[in-house]
ModelCIF file with pLDDT and N, C-alpha, C, O atoms, coordinates in Angstrom:
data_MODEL
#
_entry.id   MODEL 
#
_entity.id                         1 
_entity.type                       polymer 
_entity.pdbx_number_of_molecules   1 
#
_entity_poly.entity_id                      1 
_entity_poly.type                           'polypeptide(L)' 
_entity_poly.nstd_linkage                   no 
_entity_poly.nstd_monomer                   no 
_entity_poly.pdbx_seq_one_letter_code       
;(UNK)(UNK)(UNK)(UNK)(UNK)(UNK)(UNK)(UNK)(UNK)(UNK)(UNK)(UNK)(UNK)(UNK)(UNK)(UNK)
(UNK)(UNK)(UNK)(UNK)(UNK)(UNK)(UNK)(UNK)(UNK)(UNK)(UNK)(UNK)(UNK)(UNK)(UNK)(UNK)
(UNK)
;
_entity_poly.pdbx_seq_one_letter_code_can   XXXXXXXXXXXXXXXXXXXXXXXXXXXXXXXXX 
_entity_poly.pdbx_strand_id                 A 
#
loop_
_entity_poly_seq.entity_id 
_entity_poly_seq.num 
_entity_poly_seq.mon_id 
_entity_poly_seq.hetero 
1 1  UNK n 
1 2  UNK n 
1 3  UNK n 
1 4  UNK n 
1 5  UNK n 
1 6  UNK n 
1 7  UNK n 
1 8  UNK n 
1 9  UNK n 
1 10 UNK n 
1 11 UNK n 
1 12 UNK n 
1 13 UNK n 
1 14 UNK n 
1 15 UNK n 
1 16 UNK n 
1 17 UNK n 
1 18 UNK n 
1 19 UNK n 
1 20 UNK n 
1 21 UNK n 
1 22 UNK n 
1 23 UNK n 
1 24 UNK n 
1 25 UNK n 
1 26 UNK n 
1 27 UNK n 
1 28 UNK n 
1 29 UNK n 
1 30 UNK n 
1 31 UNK n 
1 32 UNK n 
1 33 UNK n 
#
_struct_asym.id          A 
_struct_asym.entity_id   1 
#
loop_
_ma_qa_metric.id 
_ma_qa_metric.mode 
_ma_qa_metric.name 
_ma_qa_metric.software_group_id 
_ma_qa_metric.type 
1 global pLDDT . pLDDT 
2 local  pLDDT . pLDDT 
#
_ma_qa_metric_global.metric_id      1 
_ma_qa_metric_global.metric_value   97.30 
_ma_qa_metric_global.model_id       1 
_ma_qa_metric_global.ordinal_id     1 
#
loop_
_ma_qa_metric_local.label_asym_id 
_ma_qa_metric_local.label_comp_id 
_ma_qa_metric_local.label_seq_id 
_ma_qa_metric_local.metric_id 
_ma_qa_metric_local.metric_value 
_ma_qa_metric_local.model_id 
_ma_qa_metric_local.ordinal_id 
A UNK 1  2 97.00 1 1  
A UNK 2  2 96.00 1 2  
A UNK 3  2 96.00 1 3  
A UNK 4  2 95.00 1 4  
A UNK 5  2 96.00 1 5  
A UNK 6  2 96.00 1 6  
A UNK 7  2 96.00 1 7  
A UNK 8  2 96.00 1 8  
A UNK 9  2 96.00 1 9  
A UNK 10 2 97.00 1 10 
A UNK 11 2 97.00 1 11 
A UNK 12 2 97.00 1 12 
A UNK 13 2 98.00 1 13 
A UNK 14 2 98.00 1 14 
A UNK 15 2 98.00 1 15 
A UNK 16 2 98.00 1 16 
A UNK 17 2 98.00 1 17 
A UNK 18 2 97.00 1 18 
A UNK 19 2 97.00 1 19 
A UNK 20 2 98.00 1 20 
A UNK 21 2 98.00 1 21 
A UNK 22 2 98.00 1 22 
A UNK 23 2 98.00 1 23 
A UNK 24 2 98.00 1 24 
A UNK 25 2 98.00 1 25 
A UNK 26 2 98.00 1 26 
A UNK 27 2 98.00 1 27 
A UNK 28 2 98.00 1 28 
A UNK 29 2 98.00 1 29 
A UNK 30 2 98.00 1 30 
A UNK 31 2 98.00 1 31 
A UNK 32 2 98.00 1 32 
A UNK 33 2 98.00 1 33 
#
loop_
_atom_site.group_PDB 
_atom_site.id 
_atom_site.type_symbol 
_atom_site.label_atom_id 
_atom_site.label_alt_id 
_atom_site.label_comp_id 
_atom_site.label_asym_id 
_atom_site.label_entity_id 
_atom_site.label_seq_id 
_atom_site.pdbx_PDB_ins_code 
_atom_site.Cartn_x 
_atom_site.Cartn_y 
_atom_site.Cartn_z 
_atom_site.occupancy 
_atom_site.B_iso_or_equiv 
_atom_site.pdbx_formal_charge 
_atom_site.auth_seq_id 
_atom_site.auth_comp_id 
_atom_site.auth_asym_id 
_atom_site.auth_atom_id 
_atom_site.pdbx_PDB_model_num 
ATOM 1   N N  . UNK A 1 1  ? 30.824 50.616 9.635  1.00 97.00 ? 1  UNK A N  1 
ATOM 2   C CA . UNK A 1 1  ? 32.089 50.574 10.389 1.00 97.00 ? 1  UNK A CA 1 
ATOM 3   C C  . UNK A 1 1  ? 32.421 51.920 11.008 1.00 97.00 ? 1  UNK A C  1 
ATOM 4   O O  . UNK A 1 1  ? 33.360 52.127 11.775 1.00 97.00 ? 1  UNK A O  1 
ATOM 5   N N  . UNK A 1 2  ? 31.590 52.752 10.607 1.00 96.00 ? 2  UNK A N  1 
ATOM 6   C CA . UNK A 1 2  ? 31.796 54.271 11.217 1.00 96.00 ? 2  UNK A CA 1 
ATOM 7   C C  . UNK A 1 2  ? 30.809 54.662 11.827 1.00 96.00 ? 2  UNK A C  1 
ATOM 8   O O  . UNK A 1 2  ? 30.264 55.765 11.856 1.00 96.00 ? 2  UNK A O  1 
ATOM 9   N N  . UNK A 1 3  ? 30.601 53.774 12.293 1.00 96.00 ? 3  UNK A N  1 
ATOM 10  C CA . UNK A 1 3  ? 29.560 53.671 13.841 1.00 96.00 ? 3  UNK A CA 1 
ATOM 11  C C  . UNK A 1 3  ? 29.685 52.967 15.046 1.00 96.00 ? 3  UNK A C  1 
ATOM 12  O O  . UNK A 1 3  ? 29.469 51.788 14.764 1.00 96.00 ? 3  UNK A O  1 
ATOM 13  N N  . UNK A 1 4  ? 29.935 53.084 16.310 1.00 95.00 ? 4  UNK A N  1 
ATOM 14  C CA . UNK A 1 4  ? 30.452 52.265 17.165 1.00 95.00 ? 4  UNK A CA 1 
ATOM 15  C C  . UNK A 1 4  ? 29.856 51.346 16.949 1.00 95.00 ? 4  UNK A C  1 
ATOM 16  O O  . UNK A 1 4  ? 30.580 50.484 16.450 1.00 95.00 ? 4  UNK A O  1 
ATOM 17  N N  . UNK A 1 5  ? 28.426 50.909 17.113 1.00 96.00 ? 5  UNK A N  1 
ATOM 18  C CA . UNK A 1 5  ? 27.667 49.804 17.196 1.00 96.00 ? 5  UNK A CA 1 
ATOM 19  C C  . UNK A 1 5  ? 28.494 48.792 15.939 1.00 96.00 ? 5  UNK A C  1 
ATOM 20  O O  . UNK A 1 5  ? 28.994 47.674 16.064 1.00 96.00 ? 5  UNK A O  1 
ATOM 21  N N  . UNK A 1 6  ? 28.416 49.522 14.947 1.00 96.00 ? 6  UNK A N  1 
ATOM 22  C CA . UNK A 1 6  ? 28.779 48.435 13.819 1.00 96.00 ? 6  UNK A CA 1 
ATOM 23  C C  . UNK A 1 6  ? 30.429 48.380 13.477 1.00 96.00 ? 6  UNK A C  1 
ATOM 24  O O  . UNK A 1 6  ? 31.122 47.722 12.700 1.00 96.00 ? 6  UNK A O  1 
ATOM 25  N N  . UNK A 1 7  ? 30.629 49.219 14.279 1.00 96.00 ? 7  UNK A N  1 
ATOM 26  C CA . UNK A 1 7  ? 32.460 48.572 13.998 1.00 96.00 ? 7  UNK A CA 1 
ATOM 27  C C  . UNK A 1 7  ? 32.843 47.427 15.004 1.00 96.00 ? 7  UNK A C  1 
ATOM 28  O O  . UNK A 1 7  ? 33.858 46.751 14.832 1.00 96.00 ? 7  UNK A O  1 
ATOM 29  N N  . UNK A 1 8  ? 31.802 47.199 16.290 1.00 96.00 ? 8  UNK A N  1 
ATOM 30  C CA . UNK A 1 8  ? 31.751 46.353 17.161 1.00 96.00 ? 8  UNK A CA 1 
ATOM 31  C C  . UNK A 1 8  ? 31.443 45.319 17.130 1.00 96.00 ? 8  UNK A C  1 
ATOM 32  O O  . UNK A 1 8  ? 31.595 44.420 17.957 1.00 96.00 ? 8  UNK A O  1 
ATOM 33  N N  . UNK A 1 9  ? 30.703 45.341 15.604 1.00 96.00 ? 9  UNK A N  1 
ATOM 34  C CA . UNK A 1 9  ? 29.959 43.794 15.161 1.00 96.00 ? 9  UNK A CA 1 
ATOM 35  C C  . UNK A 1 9  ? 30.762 43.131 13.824 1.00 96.00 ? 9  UNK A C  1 
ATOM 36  O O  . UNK A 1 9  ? 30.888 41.961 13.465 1.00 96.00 ? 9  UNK A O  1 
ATOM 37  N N  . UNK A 1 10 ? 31.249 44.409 13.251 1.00 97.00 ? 10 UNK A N  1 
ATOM 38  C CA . UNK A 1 10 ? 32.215 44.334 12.040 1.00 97.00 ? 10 UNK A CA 1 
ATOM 39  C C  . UNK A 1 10 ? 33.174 43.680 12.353 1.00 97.00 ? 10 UNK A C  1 
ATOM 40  O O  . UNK A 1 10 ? 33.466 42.707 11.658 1.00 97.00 ? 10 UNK A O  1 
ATOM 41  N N  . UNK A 1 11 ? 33.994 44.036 13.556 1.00 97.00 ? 11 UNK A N  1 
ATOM 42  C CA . UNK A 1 11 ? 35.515 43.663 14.160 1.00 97.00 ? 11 UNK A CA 1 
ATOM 43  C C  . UNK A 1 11 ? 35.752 42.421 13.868 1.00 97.00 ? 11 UNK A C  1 
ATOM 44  O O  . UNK A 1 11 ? 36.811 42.143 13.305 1.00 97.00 ? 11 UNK A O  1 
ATOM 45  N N  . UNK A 1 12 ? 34.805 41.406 14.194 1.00 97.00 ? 12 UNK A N  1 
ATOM 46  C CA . UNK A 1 12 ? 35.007 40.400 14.199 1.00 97.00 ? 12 UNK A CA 1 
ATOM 47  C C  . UNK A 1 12 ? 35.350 39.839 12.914 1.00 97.00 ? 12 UNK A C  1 
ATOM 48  O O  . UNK A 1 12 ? 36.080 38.848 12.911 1.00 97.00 ? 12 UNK A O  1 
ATOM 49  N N  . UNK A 1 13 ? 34.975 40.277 11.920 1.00 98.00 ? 13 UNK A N  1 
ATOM 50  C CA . UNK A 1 13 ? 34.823 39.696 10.234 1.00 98.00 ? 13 UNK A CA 1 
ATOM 51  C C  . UNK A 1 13 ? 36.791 40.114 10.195 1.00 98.00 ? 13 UNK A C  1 
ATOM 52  O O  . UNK A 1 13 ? 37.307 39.211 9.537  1.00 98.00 ? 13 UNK A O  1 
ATOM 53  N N  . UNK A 1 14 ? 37.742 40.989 10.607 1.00 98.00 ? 14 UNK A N  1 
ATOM 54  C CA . UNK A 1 14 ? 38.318 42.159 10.257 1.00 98.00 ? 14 UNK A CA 1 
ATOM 55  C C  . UNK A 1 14 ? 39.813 40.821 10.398 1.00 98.00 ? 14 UNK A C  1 
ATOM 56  O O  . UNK A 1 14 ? 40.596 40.765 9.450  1.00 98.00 ? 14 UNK A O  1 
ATOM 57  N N  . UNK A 1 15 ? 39.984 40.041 11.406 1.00 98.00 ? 15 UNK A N  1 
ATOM 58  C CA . UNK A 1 15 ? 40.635 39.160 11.383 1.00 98.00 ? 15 UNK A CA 1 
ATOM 59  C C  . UNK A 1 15 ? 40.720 38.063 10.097 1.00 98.00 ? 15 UNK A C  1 
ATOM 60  O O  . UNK A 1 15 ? 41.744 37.976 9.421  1.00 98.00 ? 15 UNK A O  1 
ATOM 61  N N  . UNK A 1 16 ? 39.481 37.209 9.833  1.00 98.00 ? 16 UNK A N  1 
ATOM 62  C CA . UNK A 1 16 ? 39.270 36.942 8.547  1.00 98.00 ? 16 UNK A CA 1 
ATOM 63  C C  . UNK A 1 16 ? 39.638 37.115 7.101  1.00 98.00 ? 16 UNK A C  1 
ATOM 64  O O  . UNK A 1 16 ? 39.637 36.225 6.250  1.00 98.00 ? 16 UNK A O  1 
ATOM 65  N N  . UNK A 1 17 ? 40.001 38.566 6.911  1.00 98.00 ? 17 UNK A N  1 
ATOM 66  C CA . UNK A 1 17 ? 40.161 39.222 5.914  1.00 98.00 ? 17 UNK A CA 1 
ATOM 67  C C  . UNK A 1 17 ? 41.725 39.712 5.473  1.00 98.00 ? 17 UNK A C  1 
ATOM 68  O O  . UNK A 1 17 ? 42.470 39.887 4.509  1.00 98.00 ? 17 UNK A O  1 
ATOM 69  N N  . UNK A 1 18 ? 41.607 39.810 7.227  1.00 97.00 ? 18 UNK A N  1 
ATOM 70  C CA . UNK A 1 18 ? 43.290 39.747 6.989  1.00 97.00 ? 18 UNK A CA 1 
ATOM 71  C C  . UNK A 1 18 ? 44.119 38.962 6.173  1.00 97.00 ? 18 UNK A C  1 
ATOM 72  O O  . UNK A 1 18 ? 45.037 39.222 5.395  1.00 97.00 ? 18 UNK A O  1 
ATOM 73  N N  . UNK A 1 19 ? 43.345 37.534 6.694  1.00 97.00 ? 19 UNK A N  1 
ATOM 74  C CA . UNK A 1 19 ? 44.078 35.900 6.116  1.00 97.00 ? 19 UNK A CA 1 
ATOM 75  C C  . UNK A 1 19 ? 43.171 35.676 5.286  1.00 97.00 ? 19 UNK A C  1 
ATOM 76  O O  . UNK A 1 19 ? 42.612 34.595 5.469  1.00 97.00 ? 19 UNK A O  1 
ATOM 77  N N  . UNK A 1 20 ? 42.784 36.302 4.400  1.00 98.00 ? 20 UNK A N  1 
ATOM 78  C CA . UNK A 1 20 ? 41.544 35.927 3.595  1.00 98.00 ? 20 UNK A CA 1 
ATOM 79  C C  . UNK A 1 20 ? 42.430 34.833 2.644  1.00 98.00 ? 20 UNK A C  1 
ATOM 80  O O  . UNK A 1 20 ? 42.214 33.621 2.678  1.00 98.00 ? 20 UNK A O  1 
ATOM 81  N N  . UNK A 1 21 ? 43.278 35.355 1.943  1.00 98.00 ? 21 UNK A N  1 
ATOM 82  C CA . UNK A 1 21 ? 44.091 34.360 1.197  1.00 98.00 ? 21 UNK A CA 1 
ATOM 83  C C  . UNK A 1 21 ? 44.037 32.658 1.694  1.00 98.00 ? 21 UNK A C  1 
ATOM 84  O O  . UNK A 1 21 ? 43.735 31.761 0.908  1.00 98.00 ? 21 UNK A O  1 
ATOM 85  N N  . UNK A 1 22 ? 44.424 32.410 3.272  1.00 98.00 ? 22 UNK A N  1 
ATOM 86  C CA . UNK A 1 22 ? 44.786 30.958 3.534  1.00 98.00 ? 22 UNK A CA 1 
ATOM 87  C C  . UNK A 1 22 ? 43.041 30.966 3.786  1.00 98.00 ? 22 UNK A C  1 
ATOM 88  O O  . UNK A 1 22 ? 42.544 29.843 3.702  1.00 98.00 ? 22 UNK A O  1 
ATOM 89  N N  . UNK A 1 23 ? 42.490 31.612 3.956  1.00 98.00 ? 23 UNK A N  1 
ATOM 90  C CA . UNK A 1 23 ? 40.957 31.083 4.603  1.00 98.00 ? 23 UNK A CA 1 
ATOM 91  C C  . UNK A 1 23 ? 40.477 30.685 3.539  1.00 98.00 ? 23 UNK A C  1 
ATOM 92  O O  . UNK A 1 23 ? 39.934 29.596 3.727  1.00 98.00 ? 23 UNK A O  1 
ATOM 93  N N  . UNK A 1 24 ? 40.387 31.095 2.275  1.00 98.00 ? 24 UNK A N  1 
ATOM 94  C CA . UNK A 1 24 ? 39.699 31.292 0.855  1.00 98.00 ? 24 UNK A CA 1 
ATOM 95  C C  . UNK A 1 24 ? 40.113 29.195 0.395  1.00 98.00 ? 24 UNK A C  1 
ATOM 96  O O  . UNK A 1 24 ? 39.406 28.257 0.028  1.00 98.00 ? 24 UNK A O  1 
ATOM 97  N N  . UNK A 1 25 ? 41.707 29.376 0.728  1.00 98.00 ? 25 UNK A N  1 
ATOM 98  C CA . UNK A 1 25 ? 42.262 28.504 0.163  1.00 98.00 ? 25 UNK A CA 1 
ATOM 99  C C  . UNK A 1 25 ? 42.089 27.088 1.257  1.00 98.00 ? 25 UNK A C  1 
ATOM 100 O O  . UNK A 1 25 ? 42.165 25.985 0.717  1.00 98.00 ? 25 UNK A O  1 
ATOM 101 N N  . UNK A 1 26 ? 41.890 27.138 2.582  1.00 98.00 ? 26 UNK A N  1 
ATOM 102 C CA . UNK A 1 26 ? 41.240 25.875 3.328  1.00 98.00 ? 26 UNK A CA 1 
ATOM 103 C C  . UNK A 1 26 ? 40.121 26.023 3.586  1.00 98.00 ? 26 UNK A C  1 
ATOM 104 O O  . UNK A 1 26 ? 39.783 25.324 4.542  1.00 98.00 ? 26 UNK A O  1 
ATOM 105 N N  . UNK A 1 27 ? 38.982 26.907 2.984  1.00 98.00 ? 27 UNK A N  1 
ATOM 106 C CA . UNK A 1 27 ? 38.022 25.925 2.603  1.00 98.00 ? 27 UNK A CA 1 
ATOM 107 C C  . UNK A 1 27 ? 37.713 25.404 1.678  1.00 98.00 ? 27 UNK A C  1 
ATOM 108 O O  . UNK A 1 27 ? 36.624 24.832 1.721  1.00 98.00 ? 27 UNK A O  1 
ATOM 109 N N  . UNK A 1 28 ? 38.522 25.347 0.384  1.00 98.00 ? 28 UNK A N  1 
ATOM 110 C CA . UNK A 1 28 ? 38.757 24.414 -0.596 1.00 98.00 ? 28 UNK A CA 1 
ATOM 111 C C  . UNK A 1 28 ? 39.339 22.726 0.265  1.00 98.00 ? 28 UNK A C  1 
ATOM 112 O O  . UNK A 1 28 ? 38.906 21.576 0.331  1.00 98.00 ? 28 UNK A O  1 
ATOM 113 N N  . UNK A 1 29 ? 40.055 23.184 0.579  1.00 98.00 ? 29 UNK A N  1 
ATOM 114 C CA . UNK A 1 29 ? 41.245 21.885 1.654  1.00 98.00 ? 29 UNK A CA 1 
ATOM 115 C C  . UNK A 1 29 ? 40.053 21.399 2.426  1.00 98.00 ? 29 UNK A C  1 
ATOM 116 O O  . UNK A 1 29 ? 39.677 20.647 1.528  1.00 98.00 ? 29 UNK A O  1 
ATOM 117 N N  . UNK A 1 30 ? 39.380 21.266 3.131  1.00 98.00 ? 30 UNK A N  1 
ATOM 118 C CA . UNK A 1 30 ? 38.113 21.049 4.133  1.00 98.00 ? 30 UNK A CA 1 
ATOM 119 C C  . UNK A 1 30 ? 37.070 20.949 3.040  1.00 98.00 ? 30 UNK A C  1 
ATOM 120 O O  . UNK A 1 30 ? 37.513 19.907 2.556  1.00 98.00 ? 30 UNK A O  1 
ATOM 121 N N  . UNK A 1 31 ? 36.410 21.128 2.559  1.00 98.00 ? 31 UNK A N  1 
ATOM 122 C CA . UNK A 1 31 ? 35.050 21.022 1.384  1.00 98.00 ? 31 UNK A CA 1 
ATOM 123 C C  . UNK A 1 31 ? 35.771 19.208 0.381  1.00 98.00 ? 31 UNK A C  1 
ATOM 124 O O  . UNK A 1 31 ? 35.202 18.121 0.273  1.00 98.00 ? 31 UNK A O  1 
ATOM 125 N N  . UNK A 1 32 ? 37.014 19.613 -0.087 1.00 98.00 ? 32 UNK A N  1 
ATOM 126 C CA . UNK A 1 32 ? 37.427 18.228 -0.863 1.00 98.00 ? 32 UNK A CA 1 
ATOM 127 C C  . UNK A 1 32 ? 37.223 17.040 -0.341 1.00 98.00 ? 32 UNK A C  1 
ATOM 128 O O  . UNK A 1 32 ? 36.529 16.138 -0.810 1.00 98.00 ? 32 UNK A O  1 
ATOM 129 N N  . UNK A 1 33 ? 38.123 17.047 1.098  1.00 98.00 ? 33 UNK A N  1 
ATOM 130 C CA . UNK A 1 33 ? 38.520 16.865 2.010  1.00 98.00 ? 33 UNK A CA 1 
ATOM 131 C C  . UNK A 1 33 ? 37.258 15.950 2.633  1.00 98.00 ? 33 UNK A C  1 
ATOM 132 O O  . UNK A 1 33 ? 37.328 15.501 3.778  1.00 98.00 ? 33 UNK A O  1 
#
């Protein structure tokens, strides 16, 4: 992440993680489901 190249490829994961909580918790909701 302390490299342009890879903070450019990282970024994307960085949203995710944010909401890791509701993401963690619908793909439980979606997998049952």
């Amino acid at each position: 992440s302390d490299m342009r190249w890879g903070n450019k490829i990282l970024s994307i994961f960085a949203a995710v993680g944010k909401m890791s909580l509701t993401n963690y918790l619908f793909q439980s909701i979606w997998c049952t489901l």
